[in-house]
Protein backbone atom coordinates (compact mmCIF):
# COMPACT_ATOMS: atom_id res chain seq x y z
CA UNK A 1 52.07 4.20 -2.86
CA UNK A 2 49.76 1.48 -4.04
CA UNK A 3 49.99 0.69 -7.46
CA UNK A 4 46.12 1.25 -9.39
CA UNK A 5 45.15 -1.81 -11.05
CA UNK A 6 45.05 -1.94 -15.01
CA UNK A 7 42.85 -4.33 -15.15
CA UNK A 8 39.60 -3.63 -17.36
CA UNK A 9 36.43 -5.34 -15.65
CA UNK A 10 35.08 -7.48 -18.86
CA UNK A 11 31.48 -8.44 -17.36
CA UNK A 12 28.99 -6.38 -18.48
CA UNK A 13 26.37 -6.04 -15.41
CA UNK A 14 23.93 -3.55 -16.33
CA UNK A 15 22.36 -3.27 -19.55
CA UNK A 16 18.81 -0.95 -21.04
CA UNK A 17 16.40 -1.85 -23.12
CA UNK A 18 14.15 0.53 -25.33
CA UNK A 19 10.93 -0.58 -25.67
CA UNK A 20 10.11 -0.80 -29.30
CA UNK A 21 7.50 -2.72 -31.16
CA UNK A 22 7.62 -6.12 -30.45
CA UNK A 23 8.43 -5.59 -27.02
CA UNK A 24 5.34 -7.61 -25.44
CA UNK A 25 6.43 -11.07 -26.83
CA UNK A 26 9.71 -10.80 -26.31
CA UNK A 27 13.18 -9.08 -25.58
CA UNK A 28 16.26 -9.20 -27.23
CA UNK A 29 18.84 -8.76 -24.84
CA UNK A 30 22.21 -7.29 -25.78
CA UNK A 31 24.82 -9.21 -27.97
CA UNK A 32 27.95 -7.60 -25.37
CA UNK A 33 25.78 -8.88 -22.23
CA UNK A 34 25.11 -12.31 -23.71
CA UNK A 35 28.47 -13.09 -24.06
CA UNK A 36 28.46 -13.13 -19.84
CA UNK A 37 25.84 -16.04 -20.57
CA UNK A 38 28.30 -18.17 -23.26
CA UNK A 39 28.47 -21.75 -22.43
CA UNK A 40 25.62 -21.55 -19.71
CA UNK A 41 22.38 -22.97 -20.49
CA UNK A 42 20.22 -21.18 -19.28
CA UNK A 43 16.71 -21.40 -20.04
CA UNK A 44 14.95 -19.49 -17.33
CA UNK A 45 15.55 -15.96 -15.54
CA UNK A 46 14.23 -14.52 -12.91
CA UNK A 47 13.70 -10.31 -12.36
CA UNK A 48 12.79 -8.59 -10.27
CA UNK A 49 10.78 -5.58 -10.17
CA UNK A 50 10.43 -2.23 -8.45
CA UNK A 51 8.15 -3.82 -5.38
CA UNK A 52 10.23 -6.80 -4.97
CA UNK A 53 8.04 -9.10 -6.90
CA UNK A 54 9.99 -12.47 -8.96
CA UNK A 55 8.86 -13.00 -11.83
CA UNK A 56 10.25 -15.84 -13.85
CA UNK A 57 10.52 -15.81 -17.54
CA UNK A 58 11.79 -18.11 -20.39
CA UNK A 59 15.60 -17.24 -21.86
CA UNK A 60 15.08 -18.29 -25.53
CA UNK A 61 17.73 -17.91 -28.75
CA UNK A 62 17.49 -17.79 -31.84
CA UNK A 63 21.45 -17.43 -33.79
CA UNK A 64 23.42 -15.62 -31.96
CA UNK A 65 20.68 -13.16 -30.29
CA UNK A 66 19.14 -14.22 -26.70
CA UNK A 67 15.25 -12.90 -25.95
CA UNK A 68 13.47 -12.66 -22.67
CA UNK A 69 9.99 -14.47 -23.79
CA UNK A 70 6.64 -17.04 -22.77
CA UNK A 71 4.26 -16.65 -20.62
CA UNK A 72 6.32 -15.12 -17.88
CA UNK A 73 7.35 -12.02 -20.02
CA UNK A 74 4.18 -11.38 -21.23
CA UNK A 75 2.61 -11.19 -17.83
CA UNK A 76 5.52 -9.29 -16.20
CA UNK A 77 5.12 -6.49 -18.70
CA UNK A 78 1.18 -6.69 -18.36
CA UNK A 79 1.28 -6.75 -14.59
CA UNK A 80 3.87 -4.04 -14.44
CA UNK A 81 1.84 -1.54 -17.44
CA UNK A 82 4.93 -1.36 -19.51
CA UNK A 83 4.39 0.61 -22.96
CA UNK A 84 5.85 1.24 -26.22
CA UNK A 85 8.90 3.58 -25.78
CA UNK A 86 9.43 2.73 -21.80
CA UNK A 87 12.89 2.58 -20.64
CA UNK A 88 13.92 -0.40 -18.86
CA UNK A 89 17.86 -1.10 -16.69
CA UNK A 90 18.42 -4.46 -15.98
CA UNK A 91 20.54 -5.07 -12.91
CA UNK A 92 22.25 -8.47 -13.24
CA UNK A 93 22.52 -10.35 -9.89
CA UNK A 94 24.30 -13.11 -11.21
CA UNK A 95 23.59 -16.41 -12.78
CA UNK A 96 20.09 -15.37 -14.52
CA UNK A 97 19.30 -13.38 -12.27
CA UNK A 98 18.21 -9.91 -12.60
CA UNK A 99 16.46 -6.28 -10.85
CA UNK A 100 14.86 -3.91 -13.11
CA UNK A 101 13.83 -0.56 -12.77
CA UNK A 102 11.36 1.19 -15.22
CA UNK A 103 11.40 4.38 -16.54
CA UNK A 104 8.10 5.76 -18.19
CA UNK A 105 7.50 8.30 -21.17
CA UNK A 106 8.32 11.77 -18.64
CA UNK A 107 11.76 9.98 -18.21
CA UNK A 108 11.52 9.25 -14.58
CA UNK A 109 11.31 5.91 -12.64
CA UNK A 110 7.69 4.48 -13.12
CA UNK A 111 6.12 4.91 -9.18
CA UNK A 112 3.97 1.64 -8.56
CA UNK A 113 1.49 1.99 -5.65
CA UNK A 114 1.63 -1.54 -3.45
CA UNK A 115 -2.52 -1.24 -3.70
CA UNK A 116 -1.95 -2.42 -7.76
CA UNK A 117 -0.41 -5.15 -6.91
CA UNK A 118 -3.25 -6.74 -4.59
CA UNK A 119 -6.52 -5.52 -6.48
CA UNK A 120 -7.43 -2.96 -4.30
């Protein structure tokens, strides 16, 4: 009989964010994922969203916290119509790379319609 492993997987790979006020400027993420990041300088991530889009955004810090922020945040929550009190999971892909998916106020995953994307 094989014997199970008792080894605890440390990395945290999947985190959720809230969003709360402040949101739209920037994101803190969370102090137990950051510690994945310790020692790596990192100063750009990329995500991706629901229709395969890459969006790049600025990693900033401030103490001990880390923030999604600039430009790139900004628009990727203005492109994507994220509001107060959505529900974001953050896939980490490695490196600073990330997928999201994004949950809306009736709980479910936000549908986007490939039409909003090109202006039609």
């Amino acid at each position: 009989m094989a014997k199970a492993s008792t080894k605890r997987r440390n990395r945290v790979s999947t985190f959720f964010k809230v969003m709360l006020p402040g949101f739209f400027n920037e994101l803190a993420l969370p102090p137990k994922f950051t510690r994945n990041l310790k020692g790596k300088a990192y100063t750009m991530a990329t995500i991706r969203d629901p229709l395969g889009r890459i969006w790049n955004v600025e990693i900033g810090g401030r103490g001990e916290t880390l923030y999604f922020g600039g430009e790139g945040w900004m628009n990727f929550v203005k492109s994507l119509d994220i509001g107060l009190g959505f529900f974001l999971l953050f896939i980490h892909k490695g490196k600073s790379n990330f997928h999201v998916k994004v949950f809306d106020l009736t709980a479910c995953e936000k549908e986007y319609a490939d039409e909003e994307w090109y202006g039609s």
